[in-house]
C-alpha atoms as a PDB file:
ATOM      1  CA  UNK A   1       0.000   0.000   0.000  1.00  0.00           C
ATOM      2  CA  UNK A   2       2.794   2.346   0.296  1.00  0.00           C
ATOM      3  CA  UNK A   3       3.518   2.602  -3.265  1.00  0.00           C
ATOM      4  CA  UNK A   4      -0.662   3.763  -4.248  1.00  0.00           C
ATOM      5  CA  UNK A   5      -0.018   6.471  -1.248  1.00  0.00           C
ATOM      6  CA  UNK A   6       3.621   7.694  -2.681  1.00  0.00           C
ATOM      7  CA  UNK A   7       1.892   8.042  -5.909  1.00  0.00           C
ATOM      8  CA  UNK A   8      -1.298   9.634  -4.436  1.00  0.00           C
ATOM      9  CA  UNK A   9       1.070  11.975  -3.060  1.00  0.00           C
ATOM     10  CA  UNK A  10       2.798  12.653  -6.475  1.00  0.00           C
ATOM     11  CA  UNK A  11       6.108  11.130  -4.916  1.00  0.00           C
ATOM     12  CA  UNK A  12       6.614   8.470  -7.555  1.00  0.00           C
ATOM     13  CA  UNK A  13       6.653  10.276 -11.282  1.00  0.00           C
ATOM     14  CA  UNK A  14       6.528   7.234 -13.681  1.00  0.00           C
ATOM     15  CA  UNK A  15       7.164   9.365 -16.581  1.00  0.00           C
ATOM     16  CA  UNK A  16      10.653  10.290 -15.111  1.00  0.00           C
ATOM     17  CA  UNK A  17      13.681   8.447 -16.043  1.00  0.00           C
ATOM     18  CA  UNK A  18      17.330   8.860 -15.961  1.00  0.00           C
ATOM     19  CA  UNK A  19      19.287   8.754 -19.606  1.00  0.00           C
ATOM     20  CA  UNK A  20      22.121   6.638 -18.298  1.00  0.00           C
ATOM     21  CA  UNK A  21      25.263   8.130 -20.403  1.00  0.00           C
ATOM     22  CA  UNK A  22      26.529   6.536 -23.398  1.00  0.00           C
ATOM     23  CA  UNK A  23      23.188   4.595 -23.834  1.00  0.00           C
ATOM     24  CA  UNK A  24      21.340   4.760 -27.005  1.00  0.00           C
ATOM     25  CA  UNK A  25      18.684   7.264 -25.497  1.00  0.00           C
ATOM     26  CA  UNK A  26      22.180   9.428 -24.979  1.00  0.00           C
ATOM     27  CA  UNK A  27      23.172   9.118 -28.332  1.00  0.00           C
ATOM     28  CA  UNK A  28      19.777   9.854 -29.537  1.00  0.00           C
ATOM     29  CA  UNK A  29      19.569  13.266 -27.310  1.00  0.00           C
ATOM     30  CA  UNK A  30      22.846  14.002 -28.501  1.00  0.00           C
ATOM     31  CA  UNK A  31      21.888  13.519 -32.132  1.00  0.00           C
ATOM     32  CA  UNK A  32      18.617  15.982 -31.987  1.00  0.00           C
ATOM     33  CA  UNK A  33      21.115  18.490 -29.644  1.00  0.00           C
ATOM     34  CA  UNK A  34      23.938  18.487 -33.032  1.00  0.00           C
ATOM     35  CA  UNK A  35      21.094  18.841 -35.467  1.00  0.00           C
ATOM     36  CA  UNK A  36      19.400  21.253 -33.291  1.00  0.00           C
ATOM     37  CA  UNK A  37      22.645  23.380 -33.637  1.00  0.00           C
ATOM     38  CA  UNK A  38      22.692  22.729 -37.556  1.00  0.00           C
ATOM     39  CA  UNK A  39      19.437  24.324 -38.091  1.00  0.00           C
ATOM     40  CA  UNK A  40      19.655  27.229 -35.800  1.00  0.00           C
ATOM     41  CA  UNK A  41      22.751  28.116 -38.108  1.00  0.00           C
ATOM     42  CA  UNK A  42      21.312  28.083 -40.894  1.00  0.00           C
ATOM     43  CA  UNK A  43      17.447  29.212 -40.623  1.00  0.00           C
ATOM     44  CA  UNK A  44      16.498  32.549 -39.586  1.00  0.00           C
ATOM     45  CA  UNK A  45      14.275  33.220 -36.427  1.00  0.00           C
ATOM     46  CA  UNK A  46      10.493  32.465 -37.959  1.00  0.00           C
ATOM     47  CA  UNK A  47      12.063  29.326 -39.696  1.00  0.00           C
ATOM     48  CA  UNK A  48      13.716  28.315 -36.306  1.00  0.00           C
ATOM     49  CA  UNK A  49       9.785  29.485 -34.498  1.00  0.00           C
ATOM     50  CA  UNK A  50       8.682  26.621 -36.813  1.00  0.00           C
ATOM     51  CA  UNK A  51      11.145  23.892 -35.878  1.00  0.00           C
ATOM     52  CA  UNK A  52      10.765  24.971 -32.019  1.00  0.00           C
ATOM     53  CA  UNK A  53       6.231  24.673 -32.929  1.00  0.00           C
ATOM     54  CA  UNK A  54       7.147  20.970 -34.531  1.00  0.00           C
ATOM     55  CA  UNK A  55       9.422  19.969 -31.494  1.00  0.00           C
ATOM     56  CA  UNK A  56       6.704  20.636 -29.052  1.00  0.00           C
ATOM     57  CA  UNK A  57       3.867  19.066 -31.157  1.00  0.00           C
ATOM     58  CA  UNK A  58       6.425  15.696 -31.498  1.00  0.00           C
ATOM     59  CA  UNK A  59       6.865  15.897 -27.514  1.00  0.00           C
ATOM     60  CA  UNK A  60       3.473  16.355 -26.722  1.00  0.00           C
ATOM     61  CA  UNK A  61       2.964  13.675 -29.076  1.00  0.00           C
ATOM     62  CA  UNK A  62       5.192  11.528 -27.414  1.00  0.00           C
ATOM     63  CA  UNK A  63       4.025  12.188 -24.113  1.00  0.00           C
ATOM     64  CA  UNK A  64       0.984  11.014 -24.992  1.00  0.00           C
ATOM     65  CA  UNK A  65       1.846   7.625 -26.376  1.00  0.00           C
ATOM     66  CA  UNK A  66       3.724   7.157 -23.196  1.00  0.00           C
ATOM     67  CA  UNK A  67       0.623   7.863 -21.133  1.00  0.00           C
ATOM     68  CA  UNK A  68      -1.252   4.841 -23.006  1.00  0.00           C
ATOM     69  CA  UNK A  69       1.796   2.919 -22.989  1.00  0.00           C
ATOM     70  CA  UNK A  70       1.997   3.421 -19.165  1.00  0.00           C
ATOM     71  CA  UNK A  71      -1.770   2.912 -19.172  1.00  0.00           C
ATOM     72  CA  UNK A  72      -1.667  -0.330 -21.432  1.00  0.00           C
ATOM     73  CA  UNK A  73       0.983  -1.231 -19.498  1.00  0.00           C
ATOM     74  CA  UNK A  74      -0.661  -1.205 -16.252  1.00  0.00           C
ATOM     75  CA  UNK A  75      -4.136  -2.887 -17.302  1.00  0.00           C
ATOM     76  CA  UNK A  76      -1.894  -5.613 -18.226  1.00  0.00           C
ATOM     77  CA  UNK A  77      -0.071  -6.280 -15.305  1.00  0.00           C
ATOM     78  CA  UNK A  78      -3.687  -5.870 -13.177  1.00  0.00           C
ATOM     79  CA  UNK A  79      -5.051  -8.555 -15.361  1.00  0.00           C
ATOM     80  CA  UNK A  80      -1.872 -10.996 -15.305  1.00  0.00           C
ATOM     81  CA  UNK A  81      -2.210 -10.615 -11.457  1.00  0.00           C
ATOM     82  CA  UNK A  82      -6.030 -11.129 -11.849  1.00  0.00           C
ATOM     83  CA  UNK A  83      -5.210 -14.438 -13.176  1.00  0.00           C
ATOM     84  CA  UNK A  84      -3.340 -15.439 -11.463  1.00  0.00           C
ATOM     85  CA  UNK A  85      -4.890 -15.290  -8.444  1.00  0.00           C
ATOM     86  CA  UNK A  86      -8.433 -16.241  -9.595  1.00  0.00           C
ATOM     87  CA  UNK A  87      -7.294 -18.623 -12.713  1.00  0.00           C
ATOM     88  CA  UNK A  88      -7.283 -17.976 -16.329  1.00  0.00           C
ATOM     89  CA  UNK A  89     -10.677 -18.105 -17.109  1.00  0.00           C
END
């Protein structure tokens, strides 16, 4: 019960992770960061305005499919546990 009243609490933020360094995630980051960098160099301020409209749209996008991933995620694990407690019928 500790862990439904950490996240009641909003101590326990599932959608927080750590990019351990040199992982692919890492590499990824770093990738955007470099051609982040290329772009600002070469587009002028509304053209950058544009990029920095499509980065948040592809976040927000993201965020969400980790919400139903999360949520997917979770329904699953209820239901394995479901079963196996009460069979698999």
């Amino acid at each position: 019960m500790d862990t439904i009243k950490e996240l009641f609490y909003g101590n326990i933020h599932p959608f927080e992770r750590d990019v351990p360094k040199d992982s692919e995630g890492d590499k990824l980051n770093q990738l955007i960061i470099r051609h982040t960098a290329t772009l600002k160099s070469t587009l002028n301020e509304q053209e950058m305005q544009i990029v920095a409209k499509l980065k948040d749209a592809l976040t927000e996008q993201s965020s969400l499919c980790e919400c139903e991933g999360f949520i997917n995620g979770f329904r699953l694990g209820v239901r394995l546990m479901a079963e196996s407690f009460y069979g698999g019928e």
